[in-house]
Protein backbone atom coordinates (compact mmCIF):
# COMPACT_ATOMS: atom_id res chain seq x y z
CA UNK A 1 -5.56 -10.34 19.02
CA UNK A 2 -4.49 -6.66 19.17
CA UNK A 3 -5.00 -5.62 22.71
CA UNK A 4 -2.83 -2.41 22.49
CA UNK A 5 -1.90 -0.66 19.21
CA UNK A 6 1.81 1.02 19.34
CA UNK A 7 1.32 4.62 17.72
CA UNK A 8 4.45 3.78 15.57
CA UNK A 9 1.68 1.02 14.12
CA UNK A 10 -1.23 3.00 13.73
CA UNK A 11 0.14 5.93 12.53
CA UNK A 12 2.20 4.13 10.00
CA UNK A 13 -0.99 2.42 9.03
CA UNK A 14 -2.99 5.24 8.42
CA UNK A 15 -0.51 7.56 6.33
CA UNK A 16 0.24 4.47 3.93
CA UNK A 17 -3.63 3.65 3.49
CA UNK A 18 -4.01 7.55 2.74
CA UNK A 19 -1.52 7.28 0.30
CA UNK A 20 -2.25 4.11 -1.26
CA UNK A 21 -5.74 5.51 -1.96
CA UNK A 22 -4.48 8.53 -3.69
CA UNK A 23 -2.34 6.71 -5.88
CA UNK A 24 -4.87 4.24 -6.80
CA UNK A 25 -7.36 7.18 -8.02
CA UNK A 26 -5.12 8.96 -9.85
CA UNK A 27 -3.80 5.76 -11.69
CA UNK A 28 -7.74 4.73 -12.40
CA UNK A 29 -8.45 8.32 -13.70
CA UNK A 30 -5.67 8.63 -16.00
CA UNK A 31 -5.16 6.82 -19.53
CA UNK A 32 -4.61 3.16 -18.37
CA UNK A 33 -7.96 3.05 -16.52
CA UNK A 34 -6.42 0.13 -14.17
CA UNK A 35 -5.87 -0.35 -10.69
CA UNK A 36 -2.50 -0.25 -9.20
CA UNK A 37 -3.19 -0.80 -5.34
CA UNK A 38 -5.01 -4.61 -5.46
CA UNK A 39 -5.21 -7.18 -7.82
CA UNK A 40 -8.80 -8.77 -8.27
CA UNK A 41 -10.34 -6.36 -10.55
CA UNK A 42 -7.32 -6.77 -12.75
CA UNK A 43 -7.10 -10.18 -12.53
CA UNK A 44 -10.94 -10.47 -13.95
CA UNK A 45 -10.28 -7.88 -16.82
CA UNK A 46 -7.59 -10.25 -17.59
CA UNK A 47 -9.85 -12.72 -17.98
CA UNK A 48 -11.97 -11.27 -20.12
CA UNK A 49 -9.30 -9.98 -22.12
CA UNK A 50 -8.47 -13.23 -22.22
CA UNK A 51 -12.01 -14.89 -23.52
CA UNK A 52 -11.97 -11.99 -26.15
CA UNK A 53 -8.40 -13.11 -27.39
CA UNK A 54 -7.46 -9.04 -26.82
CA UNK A 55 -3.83 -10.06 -27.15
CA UNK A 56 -2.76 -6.22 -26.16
CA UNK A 57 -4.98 -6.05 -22.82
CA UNK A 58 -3.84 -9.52 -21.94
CA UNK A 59 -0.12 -8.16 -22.30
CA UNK A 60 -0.22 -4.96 -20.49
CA UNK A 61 -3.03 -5.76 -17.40
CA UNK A 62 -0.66 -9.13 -16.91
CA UNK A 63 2.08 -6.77 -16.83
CA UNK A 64 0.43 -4.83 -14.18
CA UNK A 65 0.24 -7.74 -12.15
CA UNK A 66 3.59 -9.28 -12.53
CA UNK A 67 4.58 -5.34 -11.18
CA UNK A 68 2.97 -5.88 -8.79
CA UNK A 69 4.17 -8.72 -7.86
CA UNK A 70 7.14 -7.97 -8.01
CA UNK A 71 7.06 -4.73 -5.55
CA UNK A 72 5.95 -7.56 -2.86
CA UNK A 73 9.10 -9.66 -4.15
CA UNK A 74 10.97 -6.94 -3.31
CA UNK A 75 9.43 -6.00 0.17
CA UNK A 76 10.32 -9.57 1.14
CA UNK A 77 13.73 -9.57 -0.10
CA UNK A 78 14.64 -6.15 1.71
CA UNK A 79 12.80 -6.67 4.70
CA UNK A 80 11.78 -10.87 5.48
CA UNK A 81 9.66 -11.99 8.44
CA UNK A 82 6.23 -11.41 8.37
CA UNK A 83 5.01 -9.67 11.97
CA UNK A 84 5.35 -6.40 12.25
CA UNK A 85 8.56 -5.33 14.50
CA UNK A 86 9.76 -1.73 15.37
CA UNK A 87 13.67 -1.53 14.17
CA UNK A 88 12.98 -3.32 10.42
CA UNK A 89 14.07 -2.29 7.33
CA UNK A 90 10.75 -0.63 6.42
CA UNK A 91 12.88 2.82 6.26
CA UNK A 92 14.61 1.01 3.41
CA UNK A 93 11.60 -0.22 1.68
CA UNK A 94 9.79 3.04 2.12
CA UNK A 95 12.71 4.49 0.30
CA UNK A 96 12.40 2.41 -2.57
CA UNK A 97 8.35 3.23 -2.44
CA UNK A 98 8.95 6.87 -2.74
CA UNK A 99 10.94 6.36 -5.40
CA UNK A 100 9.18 4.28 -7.51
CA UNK A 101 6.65 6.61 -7.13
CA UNK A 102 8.20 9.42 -8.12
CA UNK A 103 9.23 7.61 -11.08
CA UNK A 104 5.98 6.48 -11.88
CA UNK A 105 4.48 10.02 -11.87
CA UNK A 106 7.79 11.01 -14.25
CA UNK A 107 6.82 8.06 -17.06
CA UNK A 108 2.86 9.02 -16.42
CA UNK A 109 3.13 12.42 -17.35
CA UNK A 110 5.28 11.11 -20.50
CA UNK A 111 1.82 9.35 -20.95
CA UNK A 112 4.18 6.08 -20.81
CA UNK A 113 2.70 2.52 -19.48
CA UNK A 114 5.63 2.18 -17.71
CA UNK A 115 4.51 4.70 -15.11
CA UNK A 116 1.37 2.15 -14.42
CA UNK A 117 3.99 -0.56 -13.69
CA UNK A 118 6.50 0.94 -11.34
CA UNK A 119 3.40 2.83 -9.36
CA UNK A 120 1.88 -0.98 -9.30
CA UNK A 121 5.14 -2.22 -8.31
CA UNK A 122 5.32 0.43 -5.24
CA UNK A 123 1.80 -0.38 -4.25
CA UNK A 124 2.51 -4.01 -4.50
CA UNK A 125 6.07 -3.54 -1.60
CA UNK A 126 3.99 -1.56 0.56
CA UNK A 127 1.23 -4.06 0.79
CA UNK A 128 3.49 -7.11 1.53
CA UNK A 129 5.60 -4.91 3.45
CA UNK A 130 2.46 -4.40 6.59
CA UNK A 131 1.92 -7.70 7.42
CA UNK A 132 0.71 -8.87 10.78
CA UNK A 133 0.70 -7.59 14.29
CA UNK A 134 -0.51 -9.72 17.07
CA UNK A 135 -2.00 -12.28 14.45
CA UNK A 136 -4.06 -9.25 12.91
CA UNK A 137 -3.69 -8.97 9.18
CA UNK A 138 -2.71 -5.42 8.14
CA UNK A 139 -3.39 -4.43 4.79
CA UNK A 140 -2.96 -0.52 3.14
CA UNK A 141 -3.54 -0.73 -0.43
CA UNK A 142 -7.15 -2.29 -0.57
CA UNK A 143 -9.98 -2.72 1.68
CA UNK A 144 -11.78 -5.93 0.72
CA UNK A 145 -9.87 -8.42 3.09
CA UNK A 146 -10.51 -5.24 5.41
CA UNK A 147 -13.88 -4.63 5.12
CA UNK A 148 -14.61 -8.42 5.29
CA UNK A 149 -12.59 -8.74 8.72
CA UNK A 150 -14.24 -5.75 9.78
CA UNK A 151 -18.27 -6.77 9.36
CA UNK A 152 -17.05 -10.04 10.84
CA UNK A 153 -16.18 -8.44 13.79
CA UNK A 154 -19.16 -6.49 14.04
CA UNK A 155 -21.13 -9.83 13.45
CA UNK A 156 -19.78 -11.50 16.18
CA UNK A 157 -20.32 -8.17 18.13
CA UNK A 158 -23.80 -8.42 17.61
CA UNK A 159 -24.12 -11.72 18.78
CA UNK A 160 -22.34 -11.17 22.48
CA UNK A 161 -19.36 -12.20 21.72
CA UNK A 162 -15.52 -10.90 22.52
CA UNK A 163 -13.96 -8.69 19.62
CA UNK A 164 -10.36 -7.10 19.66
CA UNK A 165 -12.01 -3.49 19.92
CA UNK A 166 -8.36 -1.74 19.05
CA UNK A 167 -8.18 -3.75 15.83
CA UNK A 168 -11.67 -2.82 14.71
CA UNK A 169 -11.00 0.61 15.33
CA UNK A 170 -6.93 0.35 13.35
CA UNK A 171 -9.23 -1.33 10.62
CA UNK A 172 -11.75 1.42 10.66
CA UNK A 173 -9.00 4.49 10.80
CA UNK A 174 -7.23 2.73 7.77
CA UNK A 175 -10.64 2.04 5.70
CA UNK A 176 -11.59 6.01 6.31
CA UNK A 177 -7.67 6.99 5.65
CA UNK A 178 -8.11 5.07 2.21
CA UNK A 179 -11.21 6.39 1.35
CA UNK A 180 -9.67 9.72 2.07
CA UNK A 181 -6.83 9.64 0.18
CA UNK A 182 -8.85 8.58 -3.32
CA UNK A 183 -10.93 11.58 -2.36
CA UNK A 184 -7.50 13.61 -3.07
CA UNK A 185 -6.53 11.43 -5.70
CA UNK A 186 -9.58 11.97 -7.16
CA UNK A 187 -9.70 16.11 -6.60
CA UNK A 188 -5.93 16.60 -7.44
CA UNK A 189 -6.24 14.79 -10.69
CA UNK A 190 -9.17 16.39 -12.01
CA UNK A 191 -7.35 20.00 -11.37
CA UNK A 192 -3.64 18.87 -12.18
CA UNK A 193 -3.54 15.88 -13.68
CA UNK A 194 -0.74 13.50 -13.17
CA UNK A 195 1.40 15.73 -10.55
CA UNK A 196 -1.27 14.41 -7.91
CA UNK A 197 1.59 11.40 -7.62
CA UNK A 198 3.62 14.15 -6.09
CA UNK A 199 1.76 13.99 -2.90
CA UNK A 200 1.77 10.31 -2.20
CA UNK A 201 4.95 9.90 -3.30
CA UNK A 202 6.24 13.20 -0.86
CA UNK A 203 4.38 11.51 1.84
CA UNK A 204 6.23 7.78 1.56
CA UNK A 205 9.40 10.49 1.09
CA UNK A 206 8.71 11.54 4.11
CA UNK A 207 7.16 8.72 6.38
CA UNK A 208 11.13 6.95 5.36
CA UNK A 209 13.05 9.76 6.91
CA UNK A 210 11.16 9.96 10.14
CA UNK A 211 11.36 6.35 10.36
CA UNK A 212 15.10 5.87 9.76
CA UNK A 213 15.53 8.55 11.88
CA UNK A 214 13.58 7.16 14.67
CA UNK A 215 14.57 3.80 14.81
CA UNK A 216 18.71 5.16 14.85
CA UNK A 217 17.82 6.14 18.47
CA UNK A 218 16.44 2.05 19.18
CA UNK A 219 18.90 -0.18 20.84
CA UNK A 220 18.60 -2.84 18.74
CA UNK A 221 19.81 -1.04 15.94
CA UNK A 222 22.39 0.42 17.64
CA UNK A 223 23.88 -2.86 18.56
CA UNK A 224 23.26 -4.32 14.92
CA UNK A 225 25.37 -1.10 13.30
CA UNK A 226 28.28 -1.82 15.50
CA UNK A 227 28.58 -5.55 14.84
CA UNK A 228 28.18 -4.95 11.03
């Protein structure tokens, strides 16, 4: 149970989930009509592409999902463990984010279906890449685990008892920092097509530089860059 929320944490939090929603809009308003930031939805169009023997949607939405897949592979590889720990390698995963995004906007506007996998690949690292903090589950790239967690909360809220307050309010800043970012998504696209990528993607460009930067000044990674 969260009893105090490090800003490191909830800013983090927030700028990802902002980010992850922009993405995800521009990806669902431009020609592959699929999701890039969760999995669910794809998984049941796979189905049904599967009961309707549509060999081509069952090839490139199970691609989407292997990419996916794979970005979380990748987060693991890079940065193991599971709880959430200031001095990690998230600068070096964020790295890789920002580029795959910037990739992915390249191959979109080349109206290529590559650009769906490597921006569902980036979505997929990030997501693995926030795991827990105090035995709260952190997720940025989709709310329904959230929003579940959240009205369960409020549930047992309603009925007297004892709820982590700070992790009802981290879930309720990333939920609005979502829904804000596919507002922006949504608005860029519409006026510029494609080239809204270039603010998520600046963004994760930016969150890995001030990370990196700020977690050269921790001891612990001072001592682990000597000894290596």
């Amino acid at each position: 149970m969260i009893t105090k929320l490090p800003r490191w944490i909830l800013w983090g939090g927030a700028i990802l989930a902002f980010s992850a929603g922009c993405v995800n809009t521009a990806a669902l308003m431009g020609f592959t009509k699929l999701s890039v930031s969760h999995v669910t939805g794809n998984v049941s169009l796979f189905a049904a592409a599967i009961a309707h023997f549509d060999v081509y949607s069952v090839l490139y939405i199970g691609a989407s999902l292997l990419a996916f897949l794979t970005g979380a592979i990748v987060s693991g590889f890079v940065i193991g463990q599971t709880s959430l720990k200031l001095g990690r390698r998230y600068g070096r995963a964020l790295y890789i984010e920002a580029l795959l995004l910037f990739i992915s906007y390249w191959l979109y506007q080349e109206h290529d279906y590559l650009g769906q996998l490597t921006a569902a690949m980036a979505c997929g690292l990030q997501n693995a890449m926030i795991a827990t903090y105090s035995g709260a589950v952190i997720r940025t790239t989709h709310l329904t685990g959230l929003t579940s967690d959240m009205g369960a909360a409020i549930g047992n809220w309603l009925a007297g008892r004892d709820i982590s307050k700070p992790t009802l309010a981290f879930q309720t800043i990333i939920w609005y920092c979502f829904c804000a970012g596919a507002v922006l998504g949504a608005f860029l696209y519409a006026h510029i097509g494609y080239a809204a990528l270039l603010v998520p993607s600046s963004i994760v460009l930016i969150a890995a530089l001030l990370y990196s930067a700020a977690s050269e000044h921790l001891p612990e990674t001072r001592t682990r860059n000597k000894s290596s």
